[in-house]
N, C-alpha and C. Protein backbone atom coordinates (compact mmCIF):
# COMPACT_ATOMS: atom_id res chain seq x y z
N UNK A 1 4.22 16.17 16.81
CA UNK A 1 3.40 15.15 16.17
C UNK A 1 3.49 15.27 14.64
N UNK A 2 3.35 15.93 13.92
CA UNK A 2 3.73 17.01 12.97
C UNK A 2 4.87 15.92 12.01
N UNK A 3 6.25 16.12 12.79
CA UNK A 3 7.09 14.94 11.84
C UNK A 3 7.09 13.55 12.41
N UNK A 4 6.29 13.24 13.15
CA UNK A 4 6.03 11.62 12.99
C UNK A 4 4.92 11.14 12.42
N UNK A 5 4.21 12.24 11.93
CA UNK A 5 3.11 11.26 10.51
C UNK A 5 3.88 11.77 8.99
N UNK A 6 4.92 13.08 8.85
CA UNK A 6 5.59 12.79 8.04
C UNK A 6 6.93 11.80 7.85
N UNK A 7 7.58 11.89 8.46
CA UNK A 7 8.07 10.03 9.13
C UNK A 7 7.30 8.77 8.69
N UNK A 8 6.21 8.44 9.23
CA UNK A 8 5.66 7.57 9.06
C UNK A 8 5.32 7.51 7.70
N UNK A 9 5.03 8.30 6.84
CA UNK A 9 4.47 8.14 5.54
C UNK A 9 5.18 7.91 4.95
N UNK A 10 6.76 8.83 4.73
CA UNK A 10 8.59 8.47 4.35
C UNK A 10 8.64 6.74 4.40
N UNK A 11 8.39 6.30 5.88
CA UNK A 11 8.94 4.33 5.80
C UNK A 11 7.41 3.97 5.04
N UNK A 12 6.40 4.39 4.94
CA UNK A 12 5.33 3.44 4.51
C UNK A 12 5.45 3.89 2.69
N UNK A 13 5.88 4.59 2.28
CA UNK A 13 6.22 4.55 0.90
C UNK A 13 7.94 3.93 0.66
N UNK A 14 8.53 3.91 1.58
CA UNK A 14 9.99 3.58 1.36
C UNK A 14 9.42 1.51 1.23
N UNK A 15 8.80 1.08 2.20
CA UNK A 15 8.06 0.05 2.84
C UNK A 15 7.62 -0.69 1.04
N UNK A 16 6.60 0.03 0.53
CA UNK A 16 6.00 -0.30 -0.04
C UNK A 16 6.91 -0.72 -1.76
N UNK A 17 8.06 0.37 -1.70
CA UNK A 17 8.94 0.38 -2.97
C UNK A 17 9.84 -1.23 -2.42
N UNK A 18 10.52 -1.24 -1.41
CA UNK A 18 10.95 -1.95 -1.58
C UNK A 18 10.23 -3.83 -1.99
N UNK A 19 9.28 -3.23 -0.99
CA UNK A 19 8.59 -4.84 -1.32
C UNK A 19 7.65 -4.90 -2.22
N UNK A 20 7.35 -3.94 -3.26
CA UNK A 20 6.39 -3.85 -4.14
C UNK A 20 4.80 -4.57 -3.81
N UNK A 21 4.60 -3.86 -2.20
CA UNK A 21 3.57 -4.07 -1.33
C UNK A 21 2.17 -3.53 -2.02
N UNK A 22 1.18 -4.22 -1.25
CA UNK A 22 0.03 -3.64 -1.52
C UNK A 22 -0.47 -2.73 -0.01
N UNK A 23 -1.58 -1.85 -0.31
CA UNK A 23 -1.46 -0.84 1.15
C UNK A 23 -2.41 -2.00 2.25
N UNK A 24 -3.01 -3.10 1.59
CA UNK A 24 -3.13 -3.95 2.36
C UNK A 24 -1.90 -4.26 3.77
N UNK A 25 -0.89 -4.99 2.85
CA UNK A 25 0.34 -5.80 3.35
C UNK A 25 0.56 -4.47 4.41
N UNK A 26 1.19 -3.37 3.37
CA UNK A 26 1.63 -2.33 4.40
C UNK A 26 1.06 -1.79 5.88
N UNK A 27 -0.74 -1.86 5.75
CA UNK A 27 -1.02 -1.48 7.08
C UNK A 27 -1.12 -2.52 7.93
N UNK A 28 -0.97 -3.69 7.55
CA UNK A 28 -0.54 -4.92 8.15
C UNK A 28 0.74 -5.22 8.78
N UNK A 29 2.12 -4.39 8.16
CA UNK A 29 3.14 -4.09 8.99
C UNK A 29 3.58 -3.24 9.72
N UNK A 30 2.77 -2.12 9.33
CA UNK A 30 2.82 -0.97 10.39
C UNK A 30 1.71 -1.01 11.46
N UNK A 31 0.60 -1.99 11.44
CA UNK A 31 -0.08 -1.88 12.49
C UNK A 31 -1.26 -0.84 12.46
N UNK A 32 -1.50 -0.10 10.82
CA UNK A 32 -2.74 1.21 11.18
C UNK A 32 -3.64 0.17 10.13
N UNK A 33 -4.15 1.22 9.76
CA UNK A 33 -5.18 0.93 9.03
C UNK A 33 -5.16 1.12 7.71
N UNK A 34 -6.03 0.64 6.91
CA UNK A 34 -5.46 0.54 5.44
C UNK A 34 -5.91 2.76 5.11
N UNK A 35 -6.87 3.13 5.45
CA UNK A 35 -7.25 4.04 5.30
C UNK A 35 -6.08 5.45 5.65
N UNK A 36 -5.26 5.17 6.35
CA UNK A 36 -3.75 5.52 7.20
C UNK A 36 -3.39 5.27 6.43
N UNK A 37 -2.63 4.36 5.88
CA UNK A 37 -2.03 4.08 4.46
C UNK A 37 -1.99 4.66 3.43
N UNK A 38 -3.43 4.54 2.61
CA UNK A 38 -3.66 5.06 1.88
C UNK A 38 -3.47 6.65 2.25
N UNK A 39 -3.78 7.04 2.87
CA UNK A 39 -3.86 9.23 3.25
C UNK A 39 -2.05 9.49 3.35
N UNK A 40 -1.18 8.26 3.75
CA UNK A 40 -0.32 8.91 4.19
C UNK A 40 0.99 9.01 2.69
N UNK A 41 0.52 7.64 1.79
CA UNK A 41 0.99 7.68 0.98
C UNK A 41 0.57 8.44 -0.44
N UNK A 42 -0.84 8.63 -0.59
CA UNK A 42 -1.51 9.54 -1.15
C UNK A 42 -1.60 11.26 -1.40
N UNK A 43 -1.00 11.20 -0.09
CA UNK A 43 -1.55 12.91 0.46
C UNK A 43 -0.36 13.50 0.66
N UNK A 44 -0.12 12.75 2.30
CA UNK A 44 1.31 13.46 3.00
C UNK A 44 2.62 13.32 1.93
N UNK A 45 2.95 11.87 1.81
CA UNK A 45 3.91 11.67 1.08
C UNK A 45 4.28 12.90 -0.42
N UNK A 46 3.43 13.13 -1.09
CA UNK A 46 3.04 14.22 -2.26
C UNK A 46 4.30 15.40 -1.82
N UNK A 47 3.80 15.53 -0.66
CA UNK A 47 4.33 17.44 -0.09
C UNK A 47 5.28 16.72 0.37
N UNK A 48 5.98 15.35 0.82
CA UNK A 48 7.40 15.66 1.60
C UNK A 48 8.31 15.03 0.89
N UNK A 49 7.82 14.29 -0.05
CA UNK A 49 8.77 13.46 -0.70
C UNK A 49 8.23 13.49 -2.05
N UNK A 50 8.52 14.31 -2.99
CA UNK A 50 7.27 13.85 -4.10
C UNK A 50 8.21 13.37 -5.13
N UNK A 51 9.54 12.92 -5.22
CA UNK A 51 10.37 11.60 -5.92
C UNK A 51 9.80 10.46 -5.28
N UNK A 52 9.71 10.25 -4.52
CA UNK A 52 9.11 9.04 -3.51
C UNK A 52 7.65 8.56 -3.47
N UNK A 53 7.34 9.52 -3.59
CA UNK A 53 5.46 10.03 -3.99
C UNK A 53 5.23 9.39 -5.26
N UNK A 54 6.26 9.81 -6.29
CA UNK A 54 5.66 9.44 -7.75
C UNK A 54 6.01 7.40 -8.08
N UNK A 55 7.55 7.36 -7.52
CA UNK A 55 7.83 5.85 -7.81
C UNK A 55 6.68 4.73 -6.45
N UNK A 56 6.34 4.89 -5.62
CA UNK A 56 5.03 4.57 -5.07
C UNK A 56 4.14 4.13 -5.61
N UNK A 57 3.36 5.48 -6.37
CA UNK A 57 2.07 5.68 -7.33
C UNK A 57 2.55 4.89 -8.43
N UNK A 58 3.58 4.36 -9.00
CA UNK A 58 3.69 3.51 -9.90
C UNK A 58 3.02 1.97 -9.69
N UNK A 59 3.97 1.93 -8.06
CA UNK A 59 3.69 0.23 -7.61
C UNK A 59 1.92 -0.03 -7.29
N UNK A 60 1.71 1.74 -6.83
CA UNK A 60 -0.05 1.30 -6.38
C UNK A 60 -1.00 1.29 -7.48
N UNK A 61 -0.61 1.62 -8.49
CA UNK A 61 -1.78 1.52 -10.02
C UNK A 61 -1.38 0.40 -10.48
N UNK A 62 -0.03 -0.01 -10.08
CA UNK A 62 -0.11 -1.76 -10.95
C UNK A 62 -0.80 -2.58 -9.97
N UNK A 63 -1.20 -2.43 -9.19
CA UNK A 63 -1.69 -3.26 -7.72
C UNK A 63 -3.25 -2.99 -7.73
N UNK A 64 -3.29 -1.87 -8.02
CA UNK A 64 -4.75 -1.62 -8.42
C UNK A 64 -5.31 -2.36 -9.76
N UNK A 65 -4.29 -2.22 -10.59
CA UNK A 65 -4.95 -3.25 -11.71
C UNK A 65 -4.98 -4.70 -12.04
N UNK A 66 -3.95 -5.19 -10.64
CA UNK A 66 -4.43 -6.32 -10.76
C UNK A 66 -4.81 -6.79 -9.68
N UNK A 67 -5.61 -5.97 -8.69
CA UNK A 67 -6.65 -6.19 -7.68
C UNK A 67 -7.58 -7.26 -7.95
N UNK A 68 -8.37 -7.39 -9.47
CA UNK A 68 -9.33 -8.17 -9.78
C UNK A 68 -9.00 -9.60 -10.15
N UNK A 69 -7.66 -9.69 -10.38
CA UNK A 69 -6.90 -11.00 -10.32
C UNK A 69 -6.51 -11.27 -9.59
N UNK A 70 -5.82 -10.84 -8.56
CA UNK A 70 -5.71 -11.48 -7.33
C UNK A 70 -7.48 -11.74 -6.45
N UNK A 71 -8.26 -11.27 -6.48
CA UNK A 71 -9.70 -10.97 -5.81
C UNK A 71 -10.67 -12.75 -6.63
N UNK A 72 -9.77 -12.71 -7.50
CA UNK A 72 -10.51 -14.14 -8.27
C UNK A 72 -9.72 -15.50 -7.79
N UNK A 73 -8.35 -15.27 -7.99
CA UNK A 73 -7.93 -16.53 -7.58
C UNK A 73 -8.06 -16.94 -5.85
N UNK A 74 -8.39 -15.46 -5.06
CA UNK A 74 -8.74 -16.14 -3.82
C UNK A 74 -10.31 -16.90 -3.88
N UNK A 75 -11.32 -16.11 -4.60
CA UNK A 75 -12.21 -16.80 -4.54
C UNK A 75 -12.12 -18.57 -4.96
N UNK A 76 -11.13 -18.31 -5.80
CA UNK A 76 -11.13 -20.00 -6.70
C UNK A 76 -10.23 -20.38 -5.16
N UNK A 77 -9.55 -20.85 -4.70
CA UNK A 77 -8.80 -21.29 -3.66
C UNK A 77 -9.81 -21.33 -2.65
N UNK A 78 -10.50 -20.24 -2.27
CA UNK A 78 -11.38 -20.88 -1.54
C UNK A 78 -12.60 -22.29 -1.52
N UNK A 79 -13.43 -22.21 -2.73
CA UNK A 79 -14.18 -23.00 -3.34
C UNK A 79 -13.25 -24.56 -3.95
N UNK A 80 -12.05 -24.44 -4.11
CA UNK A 80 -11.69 -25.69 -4.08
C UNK A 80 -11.17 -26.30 -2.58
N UNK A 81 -10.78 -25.28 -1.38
CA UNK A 81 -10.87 -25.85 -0.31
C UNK A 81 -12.00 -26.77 0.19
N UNK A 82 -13.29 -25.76 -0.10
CA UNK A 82 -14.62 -26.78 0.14
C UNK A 82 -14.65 -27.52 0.00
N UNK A 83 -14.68 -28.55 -1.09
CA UNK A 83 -14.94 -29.50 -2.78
C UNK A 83 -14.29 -30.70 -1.45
């Protein structure tokens, strides 16, 4: 069990570089949970891959900072659906 959550964390950071994903999208294609996501690319990834670990943590702090812009224009898209 052991190397299939280090496995799994390897494609969910490989996952995320290529498509410059959010850990949203990602646990949406792997099927876990965003919380899985986050631990596997956070944590595990660190100790097995930590070239892989660091270009990751690049894509997830730009995603984090523009969390609040994407979080607005859904609200606006919604409220003009209403209208």
């Amino acid at each position: 069990m052991k190397g299939a959550v280090e496995e799994r964390a390897t494609q969910l950071g490989e996952y995320i570089l290529e498509n410059k994903a959010t850990v949203r999208a990602a646990a949406k294609k792997f099927h876990i949970s965003k919380s899985t996501v986050h631990k596997d690319v956070s944590d595990r990834l660190q100790t097995v891959n930590p070239q892989l670990y660091s270009e990751v943590r690049q894509i997830l702090d730009i995603n984090k900072a523009q969390r609040h812009i994407r979080g607005g224009i859904a609200t606006r898209r919604k409220y003009l659906q209403n209208e």
